[in-house]
N, C-alpha and C. Protein backbone atom coordinates (compact mmCIF):
# COMPACT_ATOMS: atom_id res chain seq x y z
N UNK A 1 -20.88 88.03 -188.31
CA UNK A 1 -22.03 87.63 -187.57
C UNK A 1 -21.79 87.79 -186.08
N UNK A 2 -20.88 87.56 -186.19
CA UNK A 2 -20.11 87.19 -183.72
C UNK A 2 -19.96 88.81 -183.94
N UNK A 3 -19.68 89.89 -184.21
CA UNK A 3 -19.26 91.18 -184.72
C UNK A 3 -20.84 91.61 -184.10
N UNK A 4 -21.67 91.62 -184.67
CA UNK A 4 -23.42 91.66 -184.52
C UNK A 4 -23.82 91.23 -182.99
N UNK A 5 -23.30 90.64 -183.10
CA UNK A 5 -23.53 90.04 -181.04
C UNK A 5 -23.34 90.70 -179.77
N UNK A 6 -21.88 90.55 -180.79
CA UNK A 6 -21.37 91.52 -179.84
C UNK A 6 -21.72 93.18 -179.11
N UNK A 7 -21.54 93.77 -180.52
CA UNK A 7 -22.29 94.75 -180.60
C UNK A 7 -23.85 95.00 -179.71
N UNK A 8 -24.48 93.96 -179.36
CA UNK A 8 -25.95 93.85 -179.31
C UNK A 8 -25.79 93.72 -177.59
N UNK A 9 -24.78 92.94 -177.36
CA UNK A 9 -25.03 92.66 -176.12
C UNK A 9 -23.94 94.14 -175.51
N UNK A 10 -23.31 95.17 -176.18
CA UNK A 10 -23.23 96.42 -175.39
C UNK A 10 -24.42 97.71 -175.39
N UNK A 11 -25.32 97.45 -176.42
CA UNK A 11 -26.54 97.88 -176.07
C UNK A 11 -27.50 97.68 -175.67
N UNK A 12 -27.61 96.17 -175.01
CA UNK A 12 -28.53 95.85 -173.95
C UNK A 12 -28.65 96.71 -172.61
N UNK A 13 -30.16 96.70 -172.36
CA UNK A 13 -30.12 97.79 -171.29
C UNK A 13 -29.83 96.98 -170.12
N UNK A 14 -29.12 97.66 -169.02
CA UNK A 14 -28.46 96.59 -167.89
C UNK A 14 -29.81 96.23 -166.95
N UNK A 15 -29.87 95.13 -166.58
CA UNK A 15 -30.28 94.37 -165.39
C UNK A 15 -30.90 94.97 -164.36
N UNK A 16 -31.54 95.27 -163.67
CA UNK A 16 -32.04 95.92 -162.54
C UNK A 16 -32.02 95.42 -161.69
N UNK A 17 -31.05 95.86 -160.33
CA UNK A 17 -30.30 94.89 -159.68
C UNK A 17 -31.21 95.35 -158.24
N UNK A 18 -32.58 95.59 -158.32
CA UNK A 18 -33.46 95.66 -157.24
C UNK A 18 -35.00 94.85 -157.33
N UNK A 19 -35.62 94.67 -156.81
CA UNK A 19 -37.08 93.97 -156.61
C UNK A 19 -37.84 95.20 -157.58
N UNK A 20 -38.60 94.37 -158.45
CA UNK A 20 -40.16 95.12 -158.74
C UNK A 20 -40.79 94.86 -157.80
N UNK A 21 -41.00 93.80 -156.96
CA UNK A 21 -42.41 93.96 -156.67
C UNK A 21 -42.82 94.58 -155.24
N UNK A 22 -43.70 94.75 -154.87
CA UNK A 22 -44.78 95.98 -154.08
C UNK A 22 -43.50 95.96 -152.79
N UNK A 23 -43.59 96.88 -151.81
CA UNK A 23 -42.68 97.25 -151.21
C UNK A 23 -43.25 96.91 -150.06
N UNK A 24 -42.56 96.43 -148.78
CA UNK A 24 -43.52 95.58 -147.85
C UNK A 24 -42.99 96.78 -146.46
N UNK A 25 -43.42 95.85 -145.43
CA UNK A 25 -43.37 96.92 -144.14
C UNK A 25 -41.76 96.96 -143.76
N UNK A 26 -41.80 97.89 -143.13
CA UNK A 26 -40.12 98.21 -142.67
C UNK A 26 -39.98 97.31 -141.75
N UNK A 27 -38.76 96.26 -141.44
CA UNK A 27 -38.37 95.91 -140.56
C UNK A 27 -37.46 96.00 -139.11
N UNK A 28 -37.58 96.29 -138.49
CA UNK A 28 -36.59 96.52 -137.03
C UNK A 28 -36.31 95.03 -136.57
N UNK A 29 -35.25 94.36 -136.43
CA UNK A 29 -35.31 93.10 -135.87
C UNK A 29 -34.04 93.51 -135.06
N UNK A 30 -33.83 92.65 -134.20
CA UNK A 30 -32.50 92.64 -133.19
C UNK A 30 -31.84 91.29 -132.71
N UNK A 31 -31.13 90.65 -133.34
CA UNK A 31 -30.14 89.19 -132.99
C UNK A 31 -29.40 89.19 -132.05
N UNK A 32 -29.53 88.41 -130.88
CA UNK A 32 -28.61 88.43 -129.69
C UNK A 32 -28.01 87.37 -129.86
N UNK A 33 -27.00 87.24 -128.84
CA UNK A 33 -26.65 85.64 -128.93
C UNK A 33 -25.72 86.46 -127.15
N UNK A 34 -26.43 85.60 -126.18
CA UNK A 34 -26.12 85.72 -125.36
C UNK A 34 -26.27 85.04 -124.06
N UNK A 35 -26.32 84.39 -122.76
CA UNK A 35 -26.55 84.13 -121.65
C UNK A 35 -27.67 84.93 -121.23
N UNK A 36 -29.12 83.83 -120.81
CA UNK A 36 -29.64 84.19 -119.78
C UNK A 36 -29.41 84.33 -118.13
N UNK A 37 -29.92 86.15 -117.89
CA UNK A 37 -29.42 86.27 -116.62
C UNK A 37 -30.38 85.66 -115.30
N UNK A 38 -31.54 85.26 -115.43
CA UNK A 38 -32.25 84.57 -114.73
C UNK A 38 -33.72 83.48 -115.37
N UNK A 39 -34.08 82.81 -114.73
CA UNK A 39 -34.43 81.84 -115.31
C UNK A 39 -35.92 82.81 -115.88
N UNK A 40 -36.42 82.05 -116.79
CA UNK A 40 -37.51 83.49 -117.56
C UNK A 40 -38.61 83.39 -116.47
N UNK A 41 -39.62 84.35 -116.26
CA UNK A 41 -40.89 84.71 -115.31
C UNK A 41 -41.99 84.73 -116.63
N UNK A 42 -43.26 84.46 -115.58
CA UNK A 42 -44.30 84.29 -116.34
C UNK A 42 -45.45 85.62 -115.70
N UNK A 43 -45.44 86.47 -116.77
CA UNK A 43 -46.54 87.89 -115.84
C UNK A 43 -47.58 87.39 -117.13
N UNK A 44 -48.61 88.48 -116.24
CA UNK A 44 -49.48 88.51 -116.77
C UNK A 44 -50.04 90.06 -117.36
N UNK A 45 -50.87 90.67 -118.05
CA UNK A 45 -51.17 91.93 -118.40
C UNK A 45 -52.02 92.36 -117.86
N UNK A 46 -52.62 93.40 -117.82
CA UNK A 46 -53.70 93.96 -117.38
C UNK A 46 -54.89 93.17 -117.75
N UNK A 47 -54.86 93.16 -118.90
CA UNK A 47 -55.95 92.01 -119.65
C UNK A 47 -55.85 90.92 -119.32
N UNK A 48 -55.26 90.07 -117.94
CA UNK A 48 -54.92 88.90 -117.86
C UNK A 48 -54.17 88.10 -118.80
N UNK A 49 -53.35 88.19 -119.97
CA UNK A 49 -52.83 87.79 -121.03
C UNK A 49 -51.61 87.59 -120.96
N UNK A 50 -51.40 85.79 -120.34
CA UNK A 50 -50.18 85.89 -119.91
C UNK A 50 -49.07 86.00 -120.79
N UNK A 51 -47.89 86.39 -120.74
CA UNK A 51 -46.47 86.32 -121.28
C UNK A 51 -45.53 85.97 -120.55
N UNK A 52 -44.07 86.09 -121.44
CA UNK A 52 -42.77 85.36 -120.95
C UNK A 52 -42.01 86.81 -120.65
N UNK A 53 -41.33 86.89 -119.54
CA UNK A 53 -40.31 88.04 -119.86
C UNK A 53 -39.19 86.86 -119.01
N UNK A 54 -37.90 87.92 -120.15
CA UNK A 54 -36.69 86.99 -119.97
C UNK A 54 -35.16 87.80 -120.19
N UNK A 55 -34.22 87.87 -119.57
CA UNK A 55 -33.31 89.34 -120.03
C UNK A 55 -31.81 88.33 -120.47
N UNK A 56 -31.33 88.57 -121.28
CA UNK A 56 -30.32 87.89 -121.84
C UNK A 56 -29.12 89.12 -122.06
N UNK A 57 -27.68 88.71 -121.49
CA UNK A 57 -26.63 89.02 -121.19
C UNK A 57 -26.02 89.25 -122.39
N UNK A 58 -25.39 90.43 -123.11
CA UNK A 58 -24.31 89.92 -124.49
C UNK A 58 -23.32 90.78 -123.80
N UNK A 59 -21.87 90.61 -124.80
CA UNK A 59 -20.91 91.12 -123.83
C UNK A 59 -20.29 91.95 -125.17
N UNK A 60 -20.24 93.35 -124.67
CA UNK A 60 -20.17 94.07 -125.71
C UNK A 60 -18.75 93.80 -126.67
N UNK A 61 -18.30 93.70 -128.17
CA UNK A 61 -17.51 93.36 -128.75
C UNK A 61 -17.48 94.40 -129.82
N UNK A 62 -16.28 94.85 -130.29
CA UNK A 62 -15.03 94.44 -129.99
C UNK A 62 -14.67 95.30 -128.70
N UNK A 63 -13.78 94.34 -127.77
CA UNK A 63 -13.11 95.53 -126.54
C UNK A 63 -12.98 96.48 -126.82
N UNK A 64 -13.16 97.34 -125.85
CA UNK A 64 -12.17 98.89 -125.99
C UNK A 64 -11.01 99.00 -126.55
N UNK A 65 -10.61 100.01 -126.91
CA UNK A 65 -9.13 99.98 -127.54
C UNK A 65 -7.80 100.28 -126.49
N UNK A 66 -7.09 99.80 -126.71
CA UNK A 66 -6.07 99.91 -125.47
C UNK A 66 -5.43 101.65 -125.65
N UNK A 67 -5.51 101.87 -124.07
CA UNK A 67 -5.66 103.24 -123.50
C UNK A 67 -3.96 103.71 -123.70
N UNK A 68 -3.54 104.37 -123.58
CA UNK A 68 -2.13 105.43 -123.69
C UNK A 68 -1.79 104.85 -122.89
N UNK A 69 -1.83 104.39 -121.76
CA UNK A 69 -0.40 103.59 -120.64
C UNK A 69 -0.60 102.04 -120.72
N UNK A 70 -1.47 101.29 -122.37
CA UNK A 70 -0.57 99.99 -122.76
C UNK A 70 -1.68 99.18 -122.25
N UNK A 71 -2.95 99.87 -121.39
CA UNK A 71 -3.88 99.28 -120.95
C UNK A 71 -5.49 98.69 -121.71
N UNK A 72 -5.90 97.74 -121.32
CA UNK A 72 -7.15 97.82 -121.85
C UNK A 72 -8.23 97.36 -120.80
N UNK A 73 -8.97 98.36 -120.42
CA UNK A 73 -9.93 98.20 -119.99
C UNK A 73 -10.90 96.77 -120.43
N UNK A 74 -11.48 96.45 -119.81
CA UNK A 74 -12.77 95.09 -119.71
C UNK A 74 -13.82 95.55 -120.63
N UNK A 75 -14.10 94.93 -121.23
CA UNK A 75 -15.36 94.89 -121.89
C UNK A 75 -16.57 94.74 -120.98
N UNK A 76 -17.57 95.27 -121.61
CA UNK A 76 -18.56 95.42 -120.52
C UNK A 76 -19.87 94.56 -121.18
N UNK A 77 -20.85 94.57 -119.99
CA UNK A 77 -21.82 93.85 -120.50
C UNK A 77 -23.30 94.34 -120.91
N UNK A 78 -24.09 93.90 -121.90
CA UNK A 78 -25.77 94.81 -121.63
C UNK A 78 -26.44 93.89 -121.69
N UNK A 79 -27.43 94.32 -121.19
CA UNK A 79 -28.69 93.50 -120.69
C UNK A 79 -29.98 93.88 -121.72
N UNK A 80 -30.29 92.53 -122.00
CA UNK A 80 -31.80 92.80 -123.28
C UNK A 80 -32.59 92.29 -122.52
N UNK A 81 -33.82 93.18 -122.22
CA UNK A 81 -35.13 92.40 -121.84
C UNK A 81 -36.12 92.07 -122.61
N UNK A 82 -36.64 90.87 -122.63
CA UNK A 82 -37.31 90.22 -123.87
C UNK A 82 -38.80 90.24 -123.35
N UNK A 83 -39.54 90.16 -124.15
CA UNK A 83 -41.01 90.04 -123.98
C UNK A 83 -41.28 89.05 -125.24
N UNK A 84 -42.44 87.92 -124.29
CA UNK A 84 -42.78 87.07 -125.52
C UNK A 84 -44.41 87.31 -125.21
N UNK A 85 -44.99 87.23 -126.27
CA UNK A 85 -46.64 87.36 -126.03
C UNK A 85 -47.40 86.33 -126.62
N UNK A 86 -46.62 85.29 -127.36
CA UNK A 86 -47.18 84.07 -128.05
C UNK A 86 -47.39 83.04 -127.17
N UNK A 87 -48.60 82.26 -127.34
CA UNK A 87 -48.87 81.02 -126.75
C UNK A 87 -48.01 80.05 -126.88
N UNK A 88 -47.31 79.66 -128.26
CA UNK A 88 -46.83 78.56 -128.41
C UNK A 88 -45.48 78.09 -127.32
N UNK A 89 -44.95 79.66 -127.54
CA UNK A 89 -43.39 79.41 -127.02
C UNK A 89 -43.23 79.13 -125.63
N UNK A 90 -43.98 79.64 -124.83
CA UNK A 90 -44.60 80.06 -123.56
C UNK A 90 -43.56 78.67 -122.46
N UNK A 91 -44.04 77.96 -122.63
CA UNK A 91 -43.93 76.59 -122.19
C UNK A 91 -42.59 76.16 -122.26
N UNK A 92 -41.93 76.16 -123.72
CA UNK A 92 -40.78 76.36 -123.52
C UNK A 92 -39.60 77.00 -123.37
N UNK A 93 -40.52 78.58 -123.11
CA UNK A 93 -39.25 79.56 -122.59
C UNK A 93 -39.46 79.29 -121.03
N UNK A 94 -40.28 78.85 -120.59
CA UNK A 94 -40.16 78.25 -119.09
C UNK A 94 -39.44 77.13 -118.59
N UNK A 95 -38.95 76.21 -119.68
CA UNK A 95 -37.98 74.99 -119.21
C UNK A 95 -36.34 75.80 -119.18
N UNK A 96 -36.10 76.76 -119.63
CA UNK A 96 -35.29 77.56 -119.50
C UNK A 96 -34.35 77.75 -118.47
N UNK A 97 -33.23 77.72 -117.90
CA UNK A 97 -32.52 77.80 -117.01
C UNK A 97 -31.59 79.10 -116.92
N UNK A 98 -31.37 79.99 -115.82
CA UNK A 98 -30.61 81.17 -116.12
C UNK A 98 -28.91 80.33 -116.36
N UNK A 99 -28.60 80.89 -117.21
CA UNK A 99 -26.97 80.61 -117.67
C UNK A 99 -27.04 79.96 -118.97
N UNK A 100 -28.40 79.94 -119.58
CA UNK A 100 -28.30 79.09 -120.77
C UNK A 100 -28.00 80.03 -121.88
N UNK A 101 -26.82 79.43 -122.81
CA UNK A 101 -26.28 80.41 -124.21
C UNK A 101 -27.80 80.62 -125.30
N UNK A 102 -27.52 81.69 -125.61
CA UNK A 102 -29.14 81.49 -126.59
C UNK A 102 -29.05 82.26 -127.68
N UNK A 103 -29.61 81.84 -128.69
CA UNK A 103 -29.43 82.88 -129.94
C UNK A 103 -30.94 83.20 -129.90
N UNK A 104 -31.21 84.51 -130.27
CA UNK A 104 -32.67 84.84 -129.76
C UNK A 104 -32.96 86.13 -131.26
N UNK A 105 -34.10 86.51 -131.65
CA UNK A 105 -34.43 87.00 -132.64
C UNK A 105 -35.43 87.43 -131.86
N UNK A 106 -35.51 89.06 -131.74
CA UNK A 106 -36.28 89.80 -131.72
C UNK A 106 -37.02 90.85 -132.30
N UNK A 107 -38.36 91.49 -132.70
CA UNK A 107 -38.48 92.66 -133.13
C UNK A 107 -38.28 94.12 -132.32
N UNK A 108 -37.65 94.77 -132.83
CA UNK A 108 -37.45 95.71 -131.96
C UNK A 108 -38.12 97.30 -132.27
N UNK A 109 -39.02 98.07 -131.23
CA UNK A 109 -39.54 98.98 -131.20
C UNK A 109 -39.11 100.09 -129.94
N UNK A 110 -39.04 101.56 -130.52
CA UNK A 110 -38.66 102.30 -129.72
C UNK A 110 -39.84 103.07 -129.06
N UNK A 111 -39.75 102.91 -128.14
CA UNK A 111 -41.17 103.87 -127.45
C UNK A 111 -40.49 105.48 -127.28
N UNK A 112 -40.97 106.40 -127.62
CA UNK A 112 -40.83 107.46 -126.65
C UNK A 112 -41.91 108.01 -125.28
N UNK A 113 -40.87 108.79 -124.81
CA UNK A 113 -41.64 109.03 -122.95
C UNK A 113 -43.04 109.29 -123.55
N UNK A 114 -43.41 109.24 -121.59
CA UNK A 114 -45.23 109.30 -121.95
C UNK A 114 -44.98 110.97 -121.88
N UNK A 115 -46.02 111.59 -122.41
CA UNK A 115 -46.19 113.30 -122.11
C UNK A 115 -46.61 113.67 -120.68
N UNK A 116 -45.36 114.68 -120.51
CA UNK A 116 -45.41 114.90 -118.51
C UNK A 116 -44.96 114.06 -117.52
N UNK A 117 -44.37 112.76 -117.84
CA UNK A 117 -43.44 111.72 -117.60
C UNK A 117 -42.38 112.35 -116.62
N UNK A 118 -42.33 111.79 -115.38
CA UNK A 118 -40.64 112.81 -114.84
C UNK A 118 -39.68 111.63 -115.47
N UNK A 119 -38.68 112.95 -115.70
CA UNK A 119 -37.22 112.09 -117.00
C UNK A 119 -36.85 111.29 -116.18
N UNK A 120 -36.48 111.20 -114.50
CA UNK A 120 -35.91 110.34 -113.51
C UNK A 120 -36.79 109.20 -113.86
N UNK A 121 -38.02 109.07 -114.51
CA UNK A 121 -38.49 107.48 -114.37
C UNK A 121 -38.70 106.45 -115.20
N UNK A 122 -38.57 105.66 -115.67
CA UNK A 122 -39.25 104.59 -116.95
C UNK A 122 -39.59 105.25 -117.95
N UNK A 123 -41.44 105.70 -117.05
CA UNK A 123 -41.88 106.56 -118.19
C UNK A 123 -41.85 107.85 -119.00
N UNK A 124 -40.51 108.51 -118.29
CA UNK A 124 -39.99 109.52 -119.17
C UNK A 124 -38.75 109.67 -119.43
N UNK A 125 -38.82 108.25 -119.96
CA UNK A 125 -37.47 107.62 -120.48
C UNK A 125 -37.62 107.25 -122.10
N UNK A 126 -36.53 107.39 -122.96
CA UNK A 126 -37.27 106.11 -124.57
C UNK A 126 -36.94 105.24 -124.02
N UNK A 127 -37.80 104.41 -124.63
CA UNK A 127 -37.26 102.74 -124.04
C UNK A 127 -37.08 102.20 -125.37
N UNK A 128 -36.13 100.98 -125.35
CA UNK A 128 -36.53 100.05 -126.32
C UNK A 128 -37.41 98.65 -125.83
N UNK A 129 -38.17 98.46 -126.84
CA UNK A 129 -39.11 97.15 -126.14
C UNK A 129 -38.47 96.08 -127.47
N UNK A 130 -38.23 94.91 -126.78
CA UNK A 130 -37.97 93.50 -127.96
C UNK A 130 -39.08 92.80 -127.57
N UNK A 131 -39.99 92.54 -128.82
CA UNK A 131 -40.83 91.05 -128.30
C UNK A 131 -39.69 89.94 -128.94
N UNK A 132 -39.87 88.98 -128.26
CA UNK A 132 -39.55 88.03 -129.34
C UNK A 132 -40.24 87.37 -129.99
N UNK A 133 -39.52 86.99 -131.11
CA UNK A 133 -39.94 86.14 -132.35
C UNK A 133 -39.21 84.57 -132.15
N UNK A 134 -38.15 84.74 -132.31
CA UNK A 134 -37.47 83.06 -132.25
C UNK A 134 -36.47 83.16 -131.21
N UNK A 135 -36.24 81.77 -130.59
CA UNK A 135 -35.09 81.68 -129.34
C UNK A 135 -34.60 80.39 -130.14
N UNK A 136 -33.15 79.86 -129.92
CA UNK A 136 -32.57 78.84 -129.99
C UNK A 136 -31.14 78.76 -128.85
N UNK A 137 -31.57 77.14 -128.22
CA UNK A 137 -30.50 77.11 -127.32
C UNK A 137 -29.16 76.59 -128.09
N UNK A 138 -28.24 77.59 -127.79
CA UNK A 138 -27.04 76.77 -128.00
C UNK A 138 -26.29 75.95 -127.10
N UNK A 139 -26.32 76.21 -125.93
CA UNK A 139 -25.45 75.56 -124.91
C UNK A 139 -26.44 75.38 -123.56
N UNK A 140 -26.41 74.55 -122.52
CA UNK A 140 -26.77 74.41 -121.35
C UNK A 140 -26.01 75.24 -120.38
N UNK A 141 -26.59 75.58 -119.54
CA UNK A 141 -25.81 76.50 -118.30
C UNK A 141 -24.77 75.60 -117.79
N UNK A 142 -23.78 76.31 -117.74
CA UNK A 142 -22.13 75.80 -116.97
C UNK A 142 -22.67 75.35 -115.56
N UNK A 143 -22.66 74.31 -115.02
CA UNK A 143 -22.74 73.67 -113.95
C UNK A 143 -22.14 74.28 -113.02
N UNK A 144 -23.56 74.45 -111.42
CA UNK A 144 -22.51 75.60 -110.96
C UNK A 144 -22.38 74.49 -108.94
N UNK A 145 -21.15 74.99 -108.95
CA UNK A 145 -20.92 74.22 -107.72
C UNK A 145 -21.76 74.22 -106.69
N UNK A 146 -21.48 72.68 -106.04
CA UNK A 146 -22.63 72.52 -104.74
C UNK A 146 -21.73 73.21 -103.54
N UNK A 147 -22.16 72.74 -102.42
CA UNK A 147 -21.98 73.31 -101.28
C UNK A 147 -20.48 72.68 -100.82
N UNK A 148 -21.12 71.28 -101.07
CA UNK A 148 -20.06 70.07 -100.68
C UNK A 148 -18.91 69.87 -101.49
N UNK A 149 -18.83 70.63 -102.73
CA UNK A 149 -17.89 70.67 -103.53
C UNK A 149 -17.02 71.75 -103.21
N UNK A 150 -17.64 72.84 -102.47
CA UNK A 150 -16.95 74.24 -102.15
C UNK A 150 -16.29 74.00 -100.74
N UNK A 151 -16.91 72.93 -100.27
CA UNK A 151 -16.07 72.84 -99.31
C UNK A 151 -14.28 71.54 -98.82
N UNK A 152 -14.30 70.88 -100.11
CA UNK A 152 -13.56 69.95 -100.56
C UNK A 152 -11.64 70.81 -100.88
């Protein structure tokens, strides 16, 4: 009888180790976790429709690899500029302080140049654009010395 089972469960057809169901939109997202480099600004659009822009610091990882004379160059840094276009967040990406650690979730889209664009400018450049979606603070900005302290 266990002989029969056995048997049964090596001709079971295997598992399908993917989703049936309907196939949804492609995602681009982009996770930072980095220092803001200045405290966020509030513009507005052509349409009057205000937003947040805000550029956050990550520091590229892993270092360089150490060079033939034993050296290793510095790691370097890039700069993400964020765009928020939601009402809700608005308010509190403005209590915001530059130097604050942040884990930030963005969608990310690539523009290409406009047609006839000179390559020297923005617009005949690709850009990447991030709106954001979610921010979370991890840390408060490192306290930065007064006057009277620099002079002590």
């Amino acid at each position: 009888m266990f002989g029969i089972l056995k048997n049964a469960s090596k001709c079971a057809a295997p598992a399908r180790a993917f989703s049936t169901s309907a196939a949804r939109a492609d995602l681009a997202k982009l996770t930072l976790i980095g220092r803001l480099t200045k405290d966020p600004e509030l513009r507005t659009t052509k349409n009057d429709k205000e937003f947040v822009a805000y550029t956050v610091a990550t520091t590229n990882f892993p270092p360089p690899p150490v060079e033939a004379n034993g050296e290793r160059r510095a790691s370097t840094a890039t700069f993400h500029r964020v765009l928020c276009f939601y009402d809700a967040p608005i308010r509190y990406l403005m209590n915001l302080k530059k130097g604050t650690k942040v884990y930030v979730e963005a969608n990310f889209e690539l523009r290409d140049p406009e047609p006839g664009a000179d390559p020297s400018t923005p617009q005949g450049q690709r850009q990447i654009f991030l709106r954001h979606e979610n921010i979370r603070v991890i840390s408060s900005p490192r306290p930065q010395p007064t006057e009277h302290e620099d002079s002590t």
